[in-house]
PDB file of N, CA and C in Angstrom:
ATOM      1  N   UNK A   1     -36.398  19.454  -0.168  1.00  0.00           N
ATOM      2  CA  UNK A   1     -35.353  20.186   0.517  1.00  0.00           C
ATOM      3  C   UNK A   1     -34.233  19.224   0.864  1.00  0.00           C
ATOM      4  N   UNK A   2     -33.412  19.799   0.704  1.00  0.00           N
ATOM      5  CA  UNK A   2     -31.899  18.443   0.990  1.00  0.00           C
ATOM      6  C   UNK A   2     -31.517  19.292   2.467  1.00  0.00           C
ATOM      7  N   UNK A   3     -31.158  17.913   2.903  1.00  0.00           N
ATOM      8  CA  UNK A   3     -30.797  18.050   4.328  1.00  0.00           C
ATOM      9  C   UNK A   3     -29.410  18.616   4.479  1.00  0.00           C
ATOM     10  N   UNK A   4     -29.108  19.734   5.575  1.00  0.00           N
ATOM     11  CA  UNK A   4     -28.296  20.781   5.791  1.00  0.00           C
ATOM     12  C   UNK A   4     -27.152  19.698   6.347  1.00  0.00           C
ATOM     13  N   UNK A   5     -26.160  19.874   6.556  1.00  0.00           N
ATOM     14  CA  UNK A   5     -24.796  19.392   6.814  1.00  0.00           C
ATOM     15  C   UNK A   5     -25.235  19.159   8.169  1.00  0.00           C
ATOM     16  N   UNK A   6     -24.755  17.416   9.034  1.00  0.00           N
ATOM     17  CA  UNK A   6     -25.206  17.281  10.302  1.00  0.00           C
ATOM     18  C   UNK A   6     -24.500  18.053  11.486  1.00  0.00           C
ATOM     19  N   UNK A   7     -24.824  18.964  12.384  1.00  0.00           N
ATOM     20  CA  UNK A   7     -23.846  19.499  13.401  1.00  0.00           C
ATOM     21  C   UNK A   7     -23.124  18.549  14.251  1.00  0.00           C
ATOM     22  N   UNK A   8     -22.137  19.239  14.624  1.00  0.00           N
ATOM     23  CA  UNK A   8     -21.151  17.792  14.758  1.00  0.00           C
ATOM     24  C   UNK A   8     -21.051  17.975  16.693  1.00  0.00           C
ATOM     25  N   UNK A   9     -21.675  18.822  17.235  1.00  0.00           N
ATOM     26  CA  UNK A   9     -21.820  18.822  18.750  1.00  0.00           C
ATOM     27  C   UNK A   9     -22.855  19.427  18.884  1.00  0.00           C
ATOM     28  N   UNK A  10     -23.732  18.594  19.088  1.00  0.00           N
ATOM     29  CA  UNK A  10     -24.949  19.282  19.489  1.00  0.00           C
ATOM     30  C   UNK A  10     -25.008  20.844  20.924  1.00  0.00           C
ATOM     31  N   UNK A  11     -24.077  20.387  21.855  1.00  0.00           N
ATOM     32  CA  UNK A  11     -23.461  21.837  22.475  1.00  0.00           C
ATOM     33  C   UNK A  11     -23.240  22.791  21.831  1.00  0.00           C
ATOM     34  N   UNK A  12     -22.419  22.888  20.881  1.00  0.00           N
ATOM     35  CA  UNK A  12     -22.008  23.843  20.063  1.00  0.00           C
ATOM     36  C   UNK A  12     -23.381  24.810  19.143  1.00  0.00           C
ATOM     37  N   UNK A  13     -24.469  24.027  19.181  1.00  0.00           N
ATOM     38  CA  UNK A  13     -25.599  24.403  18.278  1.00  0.00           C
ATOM     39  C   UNK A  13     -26.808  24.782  19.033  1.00  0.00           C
ATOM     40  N   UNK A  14     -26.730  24.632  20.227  1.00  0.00           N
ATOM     41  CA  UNK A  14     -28.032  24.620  20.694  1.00  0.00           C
ATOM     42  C   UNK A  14     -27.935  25.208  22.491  1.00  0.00           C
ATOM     43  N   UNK A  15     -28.761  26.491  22.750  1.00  0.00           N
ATOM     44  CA  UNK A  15     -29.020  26.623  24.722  1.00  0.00           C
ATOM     45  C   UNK A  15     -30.040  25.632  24.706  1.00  0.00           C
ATOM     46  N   UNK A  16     -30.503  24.885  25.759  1.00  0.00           N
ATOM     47  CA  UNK A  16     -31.197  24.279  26.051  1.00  0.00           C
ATOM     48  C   UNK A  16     -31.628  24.851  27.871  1.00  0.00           C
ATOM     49  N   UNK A  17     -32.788  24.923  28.405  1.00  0.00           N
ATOM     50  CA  UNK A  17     -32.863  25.240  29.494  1.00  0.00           C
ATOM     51  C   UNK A  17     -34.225  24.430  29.862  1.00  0.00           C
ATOM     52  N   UNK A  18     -33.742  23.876  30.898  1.00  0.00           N
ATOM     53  CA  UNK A  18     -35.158  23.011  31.411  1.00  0.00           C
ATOM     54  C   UNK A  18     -35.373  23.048  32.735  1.00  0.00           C
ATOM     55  N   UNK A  19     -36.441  22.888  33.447  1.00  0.00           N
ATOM     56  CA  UNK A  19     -36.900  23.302  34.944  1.00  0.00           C
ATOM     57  C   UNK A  19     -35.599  22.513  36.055  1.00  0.00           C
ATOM     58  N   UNK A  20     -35.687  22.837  37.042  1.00  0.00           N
ATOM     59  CA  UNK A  20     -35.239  22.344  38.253  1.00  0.00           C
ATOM     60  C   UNK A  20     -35.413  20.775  38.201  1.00  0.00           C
ATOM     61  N   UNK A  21     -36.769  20.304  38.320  1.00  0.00           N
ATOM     62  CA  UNK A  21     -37.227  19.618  38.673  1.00  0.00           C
ATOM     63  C   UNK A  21     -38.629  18.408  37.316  1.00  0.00           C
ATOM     64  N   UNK A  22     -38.895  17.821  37.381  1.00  0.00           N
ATOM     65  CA  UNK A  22     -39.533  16.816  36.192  1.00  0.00           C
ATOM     66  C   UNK A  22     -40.948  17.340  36.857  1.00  0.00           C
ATOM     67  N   UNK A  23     -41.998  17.464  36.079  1.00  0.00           N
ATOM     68  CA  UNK A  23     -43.270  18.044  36.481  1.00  0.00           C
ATOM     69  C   UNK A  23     -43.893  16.702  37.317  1.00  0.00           C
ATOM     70  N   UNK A  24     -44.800  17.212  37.700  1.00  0.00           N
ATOM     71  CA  UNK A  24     -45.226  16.375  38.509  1.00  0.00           C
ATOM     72  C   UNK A  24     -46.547  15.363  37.898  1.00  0.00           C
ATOM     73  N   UNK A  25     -47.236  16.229  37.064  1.00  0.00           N
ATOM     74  CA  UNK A  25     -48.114  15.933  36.383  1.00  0.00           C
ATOM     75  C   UNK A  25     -48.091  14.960  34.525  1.00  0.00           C
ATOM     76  N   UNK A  26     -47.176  14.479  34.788  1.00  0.00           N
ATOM     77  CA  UNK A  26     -46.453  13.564  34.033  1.00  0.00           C
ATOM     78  C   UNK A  26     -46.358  14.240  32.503  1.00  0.00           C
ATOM     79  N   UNK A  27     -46.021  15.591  32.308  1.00  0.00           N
ATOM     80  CA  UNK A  27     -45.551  17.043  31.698  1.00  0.00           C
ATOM     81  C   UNK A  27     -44.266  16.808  31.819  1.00  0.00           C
ATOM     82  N   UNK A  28     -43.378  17.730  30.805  1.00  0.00           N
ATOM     83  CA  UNK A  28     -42.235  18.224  31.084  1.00  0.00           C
ATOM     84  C   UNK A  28     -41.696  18.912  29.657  1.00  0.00           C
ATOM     85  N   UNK A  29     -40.664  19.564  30.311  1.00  0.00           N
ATOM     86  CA  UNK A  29     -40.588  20.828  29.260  1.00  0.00           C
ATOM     87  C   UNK A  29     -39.152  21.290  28.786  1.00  0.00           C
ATOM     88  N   UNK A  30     -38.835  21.652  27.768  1.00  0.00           N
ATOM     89  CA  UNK A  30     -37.307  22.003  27.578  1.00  0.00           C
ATOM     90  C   UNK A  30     -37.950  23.362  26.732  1.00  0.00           C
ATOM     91  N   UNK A  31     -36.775  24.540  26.491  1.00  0.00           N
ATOM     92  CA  UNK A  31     -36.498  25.622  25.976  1.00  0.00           C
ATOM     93  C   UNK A  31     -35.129  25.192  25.032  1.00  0.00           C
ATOM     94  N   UNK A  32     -35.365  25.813  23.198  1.00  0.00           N
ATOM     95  CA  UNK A  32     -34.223  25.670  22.711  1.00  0.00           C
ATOM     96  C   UNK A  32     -34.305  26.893  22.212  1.00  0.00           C
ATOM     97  N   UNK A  33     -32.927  27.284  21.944  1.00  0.00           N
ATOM     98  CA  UNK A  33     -32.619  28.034  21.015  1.00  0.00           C
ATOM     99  C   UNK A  33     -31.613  28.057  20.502  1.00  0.00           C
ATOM    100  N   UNK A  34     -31.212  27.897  19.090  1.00  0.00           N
ATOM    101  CA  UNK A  34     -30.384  27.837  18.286  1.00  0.00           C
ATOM    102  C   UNK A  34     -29.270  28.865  18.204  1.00  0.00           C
ATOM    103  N   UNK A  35     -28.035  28.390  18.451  1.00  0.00           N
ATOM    104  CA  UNK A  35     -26.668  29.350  18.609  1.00  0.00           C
ATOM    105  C   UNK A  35     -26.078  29.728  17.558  1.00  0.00           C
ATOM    106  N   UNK A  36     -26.631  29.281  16.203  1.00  0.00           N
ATOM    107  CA  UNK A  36     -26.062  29.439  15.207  1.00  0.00           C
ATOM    108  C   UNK A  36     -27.044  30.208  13.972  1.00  0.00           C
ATOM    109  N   UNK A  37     -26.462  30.547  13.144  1.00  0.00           N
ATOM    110  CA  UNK A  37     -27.283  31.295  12.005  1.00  0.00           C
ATOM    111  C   UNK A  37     -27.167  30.342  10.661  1.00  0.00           C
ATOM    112  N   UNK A  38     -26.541  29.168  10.731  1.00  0.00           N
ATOM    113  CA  UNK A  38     -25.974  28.341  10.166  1.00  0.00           C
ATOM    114  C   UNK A  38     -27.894  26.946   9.724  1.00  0.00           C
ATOM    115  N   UNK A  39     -28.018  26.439   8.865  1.00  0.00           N
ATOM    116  CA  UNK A  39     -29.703  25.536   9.505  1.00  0.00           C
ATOM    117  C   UNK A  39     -29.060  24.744   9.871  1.00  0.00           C
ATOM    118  N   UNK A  40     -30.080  23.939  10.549  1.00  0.00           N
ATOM    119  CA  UNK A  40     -29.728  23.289  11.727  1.00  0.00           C
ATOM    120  C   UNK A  40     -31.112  21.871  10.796  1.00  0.00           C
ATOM    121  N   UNK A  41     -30.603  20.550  10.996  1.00  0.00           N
ATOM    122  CA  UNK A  41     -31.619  19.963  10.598  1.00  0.00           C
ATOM    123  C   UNK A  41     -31.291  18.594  11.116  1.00  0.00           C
ATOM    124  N   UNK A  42     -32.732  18.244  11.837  1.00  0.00           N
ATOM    125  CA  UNK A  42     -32.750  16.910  12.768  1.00  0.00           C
ATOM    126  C   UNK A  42     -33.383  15.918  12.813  1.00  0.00           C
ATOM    127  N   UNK A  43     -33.218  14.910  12.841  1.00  0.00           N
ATOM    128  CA  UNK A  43     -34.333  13.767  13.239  1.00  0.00           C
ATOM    129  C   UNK A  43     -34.778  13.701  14.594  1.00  0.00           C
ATOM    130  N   UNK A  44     -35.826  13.693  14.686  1.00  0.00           N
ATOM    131  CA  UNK A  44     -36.997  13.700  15.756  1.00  0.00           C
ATOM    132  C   UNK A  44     -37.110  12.446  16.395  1.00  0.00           C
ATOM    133  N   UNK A  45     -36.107  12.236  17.504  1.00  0.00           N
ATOM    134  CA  UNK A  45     -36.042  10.849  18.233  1.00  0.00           C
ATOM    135  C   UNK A  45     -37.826  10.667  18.882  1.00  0.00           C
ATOM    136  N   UNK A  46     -38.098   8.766  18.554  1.00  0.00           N
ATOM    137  CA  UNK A  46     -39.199   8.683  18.843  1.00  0.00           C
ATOM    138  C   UNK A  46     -39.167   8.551  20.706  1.00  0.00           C
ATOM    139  N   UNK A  47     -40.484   8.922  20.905  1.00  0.00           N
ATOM    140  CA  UNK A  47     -40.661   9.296  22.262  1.00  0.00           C
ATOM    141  C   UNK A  47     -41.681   8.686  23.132  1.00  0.00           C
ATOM    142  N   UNK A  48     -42.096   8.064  23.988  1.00  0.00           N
ATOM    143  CA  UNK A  48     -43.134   7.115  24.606  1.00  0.00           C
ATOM    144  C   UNK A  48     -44.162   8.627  25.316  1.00  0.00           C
ATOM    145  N   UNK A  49     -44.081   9.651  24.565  1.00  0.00           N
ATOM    146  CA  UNK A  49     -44.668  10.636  24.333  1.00  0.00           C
ATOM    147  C   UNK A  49     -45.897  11.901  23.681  1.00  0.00           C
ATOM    148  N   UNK A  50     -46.305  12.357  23.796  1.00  0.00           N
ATOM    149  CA  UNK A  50     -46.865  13.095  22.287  1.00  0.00           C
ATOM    150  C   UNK A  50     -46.309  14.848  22.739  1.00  0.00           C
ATOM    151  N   UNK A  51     -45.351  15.254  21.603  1.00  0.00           N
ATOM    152  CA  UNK A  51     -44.330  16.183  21.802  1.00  0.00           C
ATOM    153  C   UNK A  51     -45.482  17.295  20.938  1.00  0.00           C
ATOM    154  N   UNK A  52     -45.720  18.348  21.858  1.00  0.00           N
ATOM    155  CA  UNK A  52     -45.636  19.934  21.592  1.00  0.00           C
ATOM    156  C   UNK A  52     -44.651  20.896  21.124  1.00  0.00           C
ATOM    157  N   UNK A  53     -44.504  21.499  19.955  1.00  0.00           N
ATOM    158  CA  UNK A  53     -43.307  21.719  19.891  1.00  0.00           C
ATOM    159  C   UNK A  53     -43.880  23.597  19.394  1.00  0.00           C
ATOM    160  N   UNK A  54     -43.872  24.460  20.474  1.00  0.00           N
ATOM    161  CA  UNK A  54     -43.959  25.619  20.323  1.00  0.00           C
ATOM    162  C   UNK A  54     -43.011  26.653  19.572  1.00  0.00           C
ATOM    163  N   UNK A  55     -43.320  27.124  18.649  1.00  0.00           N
ATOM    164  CA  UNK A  55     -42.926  27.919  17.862  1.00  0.00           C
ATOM    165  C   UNK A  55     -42.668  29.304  18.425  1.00  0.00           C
ATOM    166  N   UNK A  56     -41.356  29.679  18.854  1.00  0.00           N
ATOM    167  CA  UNK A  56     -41.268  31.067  19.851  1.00  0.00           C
ATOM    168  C   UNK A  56     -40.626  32.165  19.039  1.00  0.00           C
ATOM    169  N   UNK A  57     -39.855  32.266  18.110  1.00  0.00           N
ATOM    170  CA  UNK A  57     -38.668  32.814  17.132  1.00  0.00           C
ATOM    171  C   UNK A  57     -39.970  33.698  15.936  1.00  0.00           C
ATOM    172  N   UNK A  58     -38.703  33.769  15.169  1.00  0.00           N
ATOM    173  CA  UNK A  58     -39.241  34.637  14.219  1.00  0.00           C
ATOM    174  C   UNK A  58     -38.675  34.314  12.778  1.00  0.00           C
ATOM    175  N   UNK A  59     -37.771  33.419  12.892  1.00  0.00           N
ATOM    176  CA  UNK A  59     -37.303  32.575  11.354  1.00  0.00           C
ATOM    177  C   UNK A  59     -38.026  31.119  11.816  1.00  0.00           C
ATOM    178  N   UNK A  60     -37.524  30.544  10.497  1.00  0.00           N
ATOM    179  CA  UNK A  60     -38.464  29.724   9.978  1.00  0.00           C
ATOM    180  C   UNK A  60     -38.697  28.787  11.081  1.00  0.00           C
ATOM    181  N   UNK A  61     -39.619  28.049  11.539  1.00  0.00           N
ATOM    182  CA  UNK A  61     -39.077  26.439  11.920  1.00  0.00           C
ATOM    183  C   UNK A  61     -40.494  25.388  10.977  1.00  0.00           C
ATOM    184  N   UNK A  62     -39.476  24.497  10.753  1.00  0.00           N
ATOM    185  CA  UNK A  62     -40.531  23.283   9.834  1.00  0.00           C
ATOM    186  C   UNK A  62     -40.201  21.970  10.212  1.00  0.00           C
ATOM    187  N   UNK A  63     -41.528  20.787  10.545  1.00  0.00           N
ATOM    188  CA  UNK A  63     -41.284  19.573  10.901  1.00  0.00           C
ATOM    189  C   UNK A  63     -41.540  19.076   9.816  1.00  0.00           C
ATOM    190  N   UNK A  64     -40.789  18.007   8.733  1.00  0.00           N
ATOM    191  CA  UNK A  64     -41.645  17.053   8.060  1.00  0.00           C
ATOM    192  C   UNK A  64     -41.652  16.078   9.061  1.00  0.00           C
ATOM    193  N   UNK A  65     -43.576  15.386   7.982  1.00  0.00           N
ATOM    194  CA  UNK A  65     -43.840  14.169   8.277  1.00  0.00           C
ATOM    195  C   UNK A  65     -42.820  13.294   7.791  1.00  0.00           C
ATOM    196  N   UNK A  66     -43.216  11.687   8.254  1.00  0.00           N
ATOM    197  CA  UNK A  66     -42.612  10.520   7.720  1.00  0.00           C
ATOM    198  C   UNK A  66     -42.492  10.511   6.384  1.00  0.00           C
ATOM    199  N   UNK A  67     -43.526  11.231   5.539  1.00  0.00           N
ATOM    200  CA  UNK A  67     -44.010  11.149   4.273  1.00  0.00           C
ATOM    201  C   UNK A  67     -43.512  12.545   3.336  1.00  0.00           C
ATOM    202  N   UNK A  68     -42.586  13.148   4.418  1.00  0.00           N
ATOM    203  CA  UNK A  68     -42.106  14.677   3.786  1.00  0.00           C
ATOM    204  C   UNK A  68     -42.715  15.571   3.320  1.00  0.00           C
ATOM    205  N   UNK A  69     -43.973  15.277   4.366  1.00  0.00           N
ATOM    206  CA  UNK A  69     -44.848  16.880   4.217  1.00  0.00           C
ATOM    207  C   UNK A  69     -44.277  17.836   5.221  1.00  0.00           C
ATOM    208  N   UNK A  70     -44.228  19.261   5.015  1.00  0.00           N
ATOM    209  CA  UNK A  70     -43.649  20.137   5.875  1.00  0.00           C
ATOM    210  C   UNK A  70     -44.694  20.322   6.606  1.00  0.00           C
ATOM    211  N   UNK A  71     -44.976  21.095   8.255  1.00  0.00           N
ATOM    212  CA  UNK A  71     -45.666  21.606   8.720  1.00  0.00           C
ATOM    213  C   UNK A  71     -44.723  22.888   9.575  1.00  0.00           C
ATOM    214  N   UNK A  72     -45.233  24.213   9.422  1.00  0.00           N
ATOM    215  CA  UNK A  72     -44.664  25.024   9.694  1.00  0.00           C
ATOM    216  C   UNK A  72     -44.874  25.525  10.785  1.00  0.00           C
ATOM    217  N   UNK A  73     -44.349  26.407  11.843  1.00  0.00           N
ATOM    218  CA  UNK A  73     -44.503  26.969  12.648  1.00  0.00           C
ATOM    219  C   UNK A  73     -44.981  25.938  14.310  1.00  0.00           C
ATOM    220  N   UNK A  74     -45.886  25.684  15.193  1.00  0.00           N
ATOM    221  CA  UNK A  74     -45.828  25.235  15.988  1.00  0.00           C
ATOM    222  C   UNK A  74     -46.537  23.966  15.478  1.00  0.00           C
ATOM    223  N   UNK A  75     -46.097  22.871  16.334  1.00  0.00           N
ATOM    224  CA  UNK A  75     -46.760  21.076  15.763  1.00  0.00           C
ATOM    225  C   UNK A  75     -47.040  20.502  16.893  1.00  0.00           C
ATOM    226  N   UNK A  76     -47.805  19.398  16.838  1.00  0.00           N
ATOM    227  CA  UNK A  76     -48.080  18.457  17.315  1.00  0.00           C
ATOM    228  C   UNK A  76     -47.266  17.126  17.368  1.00  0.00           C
ATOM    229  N   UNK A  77     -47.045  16.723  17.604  1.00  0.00           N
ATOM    230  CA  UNK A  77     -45.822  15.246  17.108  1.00  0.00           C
ATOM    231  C   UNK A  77     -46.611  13.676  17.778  1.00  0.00           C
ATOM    232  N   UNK A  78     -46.949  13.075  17.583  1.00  0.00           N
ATOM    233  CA  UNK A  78     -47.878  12.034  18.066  1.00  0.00           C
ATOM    234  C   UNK A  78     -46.758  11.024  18.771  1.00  0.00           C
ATOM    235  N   UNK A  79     -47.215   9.685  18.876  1.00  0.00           N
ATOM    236  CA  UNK A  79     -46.319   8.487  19.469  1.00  0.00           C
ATOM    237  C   UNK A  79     -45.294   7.963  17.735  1.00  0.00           C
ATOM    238  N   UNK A  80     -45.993   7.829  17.008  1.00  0.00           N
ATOM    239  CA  UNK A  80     -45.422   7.200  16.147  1.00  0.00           C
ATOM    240  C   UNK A  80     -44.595   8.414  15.098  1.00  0.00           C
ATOM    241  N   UNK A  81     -43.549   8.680  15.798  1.00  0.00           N
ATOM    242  CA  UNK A  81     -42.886   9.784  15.457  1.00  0.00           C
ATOM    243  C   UNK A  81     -41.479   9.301  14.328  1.00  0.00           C
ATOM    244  N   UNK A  82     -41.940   8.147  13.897  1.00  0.00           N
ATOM    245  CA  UNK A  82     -40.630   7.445  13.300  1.00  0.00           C
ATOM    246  C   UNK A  82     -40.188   8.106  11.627  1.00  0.00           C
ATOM    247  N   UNK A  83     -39.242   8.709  11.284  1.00  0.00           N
ATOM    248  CA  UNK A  83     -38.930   9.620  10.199  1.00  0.00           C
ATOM    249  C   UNK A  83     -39.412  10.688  10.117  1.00  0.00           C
ATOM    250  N   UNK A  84     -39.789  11.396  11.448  1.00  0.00           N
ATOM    251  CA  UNK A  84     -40.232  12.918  11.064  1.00  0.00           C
ATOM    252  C   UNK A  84     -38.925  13.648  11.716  1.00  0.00           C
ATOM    253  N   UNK A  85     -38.521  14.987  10.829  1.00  0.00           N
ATOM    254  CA  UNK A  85     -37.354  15.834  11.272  1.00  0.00           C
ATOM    255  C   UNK A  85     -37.878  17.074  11.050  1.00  0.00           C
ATOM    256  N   UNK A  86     -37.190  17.545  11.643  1.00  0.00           N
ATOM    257  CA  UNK A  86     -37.239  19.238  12.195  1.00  0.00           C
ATOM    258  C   UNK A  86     -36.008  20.188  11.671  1.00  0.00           C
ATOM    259  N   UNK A  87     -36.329  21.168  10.929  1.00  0.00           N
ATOM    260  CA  UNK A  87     -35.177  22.193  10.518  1.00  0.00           C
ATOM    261  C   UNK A  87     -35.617  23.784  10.451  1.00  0.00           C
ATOM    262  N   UNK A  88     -34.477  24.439  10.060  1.00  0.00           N
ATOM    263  CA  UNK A  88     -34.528  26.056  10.395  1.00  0.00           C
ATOM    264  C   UNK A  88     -33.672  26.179  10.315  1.00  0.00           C
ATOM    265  N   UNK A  89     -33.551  27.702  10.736  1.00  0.00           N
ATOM    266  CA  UNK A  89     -32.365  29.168  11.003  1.00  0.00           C
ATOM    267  C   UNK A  89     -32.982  29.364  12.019  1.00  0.00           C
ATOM    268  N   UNK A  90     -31.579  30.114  12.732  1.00  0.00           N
ATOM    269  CA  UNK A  90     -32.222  30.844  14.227  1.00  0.00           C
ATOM    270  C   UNK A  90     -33.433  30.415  14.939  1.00  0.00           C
ATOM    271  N   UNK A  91     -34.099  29.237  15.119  1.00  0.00           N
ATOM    272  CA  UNK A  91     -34.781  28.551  15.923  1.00  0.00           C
ATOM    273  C   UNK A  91     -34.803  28.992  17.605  1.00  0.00           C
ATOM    274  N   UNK A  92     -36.235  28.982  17.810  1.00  0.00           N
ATOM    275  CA  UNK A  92     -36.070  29.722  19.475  1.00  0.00           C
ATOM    276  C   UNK A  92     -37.804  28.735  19.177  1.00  0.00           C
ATOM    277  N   UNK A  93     -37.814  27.246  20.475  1.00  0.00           N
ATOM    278  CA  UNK A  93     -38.769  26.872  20.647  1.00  0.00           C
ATOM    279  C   UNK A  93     -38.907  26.316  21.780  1.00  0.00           C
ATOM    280  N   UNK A  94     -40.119  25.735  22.194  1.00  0.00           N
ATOM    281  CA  UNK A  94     -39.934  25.402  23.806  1.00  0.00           C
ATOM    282  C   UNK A  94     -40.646  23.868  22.776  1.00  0.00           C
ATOM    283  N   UNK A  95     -40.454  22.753  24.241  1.00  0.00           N
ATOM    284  CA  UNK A  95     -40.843  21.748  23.726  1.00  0.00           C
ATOM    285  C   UNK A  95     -41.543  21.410  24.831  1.00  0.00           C
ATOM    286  N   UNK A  96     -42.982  20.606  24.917  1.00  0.00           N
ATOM    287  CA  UNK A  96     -43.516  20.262  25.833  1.00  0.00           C
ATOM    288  C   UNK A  96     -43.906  18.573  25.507  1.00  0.00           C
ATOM    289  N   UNK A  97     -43.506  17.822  26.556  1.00  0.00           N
ATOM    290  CA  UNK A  97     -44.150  16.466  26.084  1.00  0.00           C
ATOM    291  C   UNK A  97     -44.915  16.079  26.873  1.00  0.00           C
ATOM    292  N   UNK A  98     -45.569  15.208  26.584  1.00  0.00           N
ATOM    293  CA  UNK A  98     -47.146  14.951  27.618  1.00  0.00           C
ATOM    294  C   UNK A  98     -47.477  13.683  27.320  1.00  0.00           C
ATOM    295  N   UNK A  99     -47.703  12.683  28.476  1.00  0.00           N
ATOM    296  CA  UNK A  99     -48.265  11.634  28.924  1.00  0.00           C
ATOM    297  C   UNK A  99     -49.063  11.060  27.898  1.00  0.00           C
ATOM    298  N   UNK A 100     -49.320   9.997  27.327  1.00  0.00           N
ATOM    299  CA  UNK A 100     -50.783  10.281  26.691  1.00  0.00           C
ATOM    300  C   UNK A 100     -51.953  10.171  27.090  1.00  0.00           C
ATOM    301  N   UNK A 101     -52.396   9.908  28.099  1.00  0.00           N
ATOM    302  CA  UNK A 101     -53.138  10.575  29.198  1.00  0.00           C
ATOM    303  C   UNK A 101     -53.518  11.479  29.187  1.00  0.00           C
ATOM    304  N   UNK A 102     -52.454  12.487  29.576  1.00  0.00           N
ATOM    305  CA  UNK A 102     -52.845  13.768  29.738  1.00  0.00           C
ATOM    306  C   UNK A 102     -52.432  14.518  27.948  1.00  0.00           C
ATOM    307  N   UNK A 103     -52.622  14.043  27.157  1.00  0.00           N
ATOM    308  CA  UNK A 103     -52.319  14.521  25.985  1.00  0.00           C
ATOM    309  C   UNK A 103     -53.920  14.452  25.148  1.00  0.00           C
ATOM    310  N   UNK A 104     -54.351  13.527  25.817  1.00  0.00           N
ATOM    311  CA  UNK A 104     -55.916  12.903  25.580  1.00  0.00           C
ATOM    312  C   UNK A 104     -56.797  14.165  26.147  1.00  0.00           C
ATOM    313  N   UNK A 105     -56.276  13.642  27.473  1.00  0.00           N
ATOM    314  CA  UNK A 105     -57.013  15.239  28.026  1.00  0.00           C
ATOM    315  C   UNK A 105     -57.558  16.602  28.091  1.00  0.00           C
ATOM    316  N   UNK A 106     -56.048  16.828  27.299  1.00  0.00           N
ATOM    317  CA  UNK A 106     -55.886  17.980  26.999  1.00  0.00           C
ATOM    318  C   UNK A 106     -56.177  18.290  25.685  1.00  0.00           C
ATOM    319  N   UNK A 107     -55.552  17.562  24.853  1.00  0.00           N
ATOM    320  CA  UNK A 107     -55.882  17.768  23.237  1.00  0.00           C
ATOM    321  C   UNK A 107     -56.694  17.302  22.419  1.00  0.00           C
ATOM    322  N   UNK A 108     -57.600  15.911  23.363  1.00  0.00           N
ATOM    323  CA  UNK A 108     -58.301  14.706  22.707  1.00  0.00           C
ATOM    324  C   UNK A 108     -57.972  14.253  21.470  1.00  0.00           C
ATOM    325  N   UNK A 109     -58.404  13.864  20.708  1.00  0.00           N
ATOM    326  CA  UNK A 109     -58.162  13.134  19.782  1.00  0.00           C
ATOM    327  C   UNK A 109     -57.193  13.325  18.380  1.00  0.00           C
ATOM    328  N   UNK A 110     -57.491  14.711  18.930  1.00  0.00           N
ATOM    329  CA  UNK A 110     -56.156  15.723  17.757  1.00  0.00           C
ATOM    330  C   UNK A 110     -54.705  15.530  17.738  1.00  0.00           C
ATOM    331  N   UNK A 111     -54.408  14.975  18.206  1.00  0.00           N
ATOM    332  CA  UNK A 111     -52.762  14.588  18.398  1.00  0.00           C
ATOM    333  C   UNK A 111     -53.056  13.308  17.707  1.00  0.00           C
ATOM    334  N   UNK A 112     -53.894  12.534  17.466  1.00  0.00           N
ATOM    335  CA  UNK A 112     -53.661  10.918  16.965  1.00  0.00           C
ATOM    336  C   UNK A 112     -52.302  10.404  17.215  1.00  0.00           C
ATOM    337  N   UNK A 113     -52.361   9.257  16.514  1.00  0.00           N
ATOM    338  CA  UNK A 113     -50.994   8.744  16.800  1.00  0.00           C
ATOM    339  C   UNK A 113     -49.625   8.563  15.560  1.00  0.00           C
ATOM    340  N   UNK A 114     -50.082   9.409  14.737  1.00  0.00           N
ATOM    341  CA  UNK A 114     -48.833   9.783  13.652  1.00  0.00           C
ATOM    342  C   UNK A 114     -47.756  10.850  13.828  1.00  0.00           C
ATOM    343  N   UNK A 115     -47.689  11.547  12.917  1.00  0.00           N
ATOM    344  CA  UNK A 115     -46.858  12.365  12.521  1.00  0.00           C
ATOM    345  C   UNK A 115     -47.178  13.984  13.119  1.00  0.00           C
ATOM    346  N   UNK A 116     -46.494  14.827  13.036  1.00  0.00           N
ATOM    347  CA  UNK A 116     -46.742  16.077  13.165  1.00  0.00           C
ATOM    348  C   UNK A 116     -48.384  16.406  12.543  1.00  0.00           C
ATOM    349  N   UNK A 117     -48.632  17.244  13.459  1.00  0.00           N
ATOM    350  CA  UNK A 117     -49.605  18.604  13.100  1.00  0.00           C
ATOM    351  C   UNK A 117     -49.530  20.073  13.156  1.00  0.00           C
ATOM    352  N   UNK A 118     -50.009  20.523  12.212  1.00  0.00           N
ATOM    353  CA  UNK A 118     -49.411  22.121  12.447  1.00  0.00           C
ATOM    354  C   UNK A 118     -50.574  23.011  12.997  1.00  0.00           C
ATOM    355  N   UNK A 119     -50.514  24.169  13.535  1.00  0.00           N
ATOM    356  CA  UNK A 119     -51.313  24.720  14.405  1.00  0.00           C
ATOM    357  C   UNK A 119     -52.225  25.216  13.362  1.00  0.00           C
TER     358      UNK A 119
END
């Protein structure tokens, strides 16, 4: 897949809505949804994280790996998130990132420390 033309304000492309406040439980969460009908296609800044990336919409959304495998619909994203990107139409997702701690916790060993996983 060749990568869609880069958006040139990320404002212009994207609601974003996130809590009041940073969770307490070393969680935290953003809501996107895509303003455009136009794809939208991104690199996946790495994160001292392991990113949830919920699939809420009804067009496409796809993460490749580092290695340009697609994974469709909702993913996993580990620590070593280096060359994985994210694209679509009309995108509507929430993003959750989590401690790895509590990513252990919660997901154990299934998140490893690579690339996306798909649900």
């Amino acid at each position: 897949m060749s990568s869609a033309e880069p958006a040139r304000d990320a404002a212009a492309v994207w609601d974003i809505a996130t809590p009041p406040r940073p969770g307490r439980l070393r969680v935290s969460t953003a809501g996107f949804r895509a303003r455009t009908t136009d794809p939208v296609d991104l690199n996946v800044v790495p994160n001292p994280a392991v990113t949830v990336a919920v699939h809420l919409g009804d067009a496409l959304l796809a993460v490749d790996d580092a290695n340009g495998r697609p994974h469709h619909g909702s993913v996993v994203v580990g620590l070593a998130s280096r060359g994985v990107r994210g694209y679509g139409r009309d995108m509507e997702c929430l993003q959750v990132r989590l401690s790895p701690a509590v990513a252990h916790a919660e997901l154990g060993a299934s998140w490893e420390l690579g690339g996306p996983r798909s649900n």
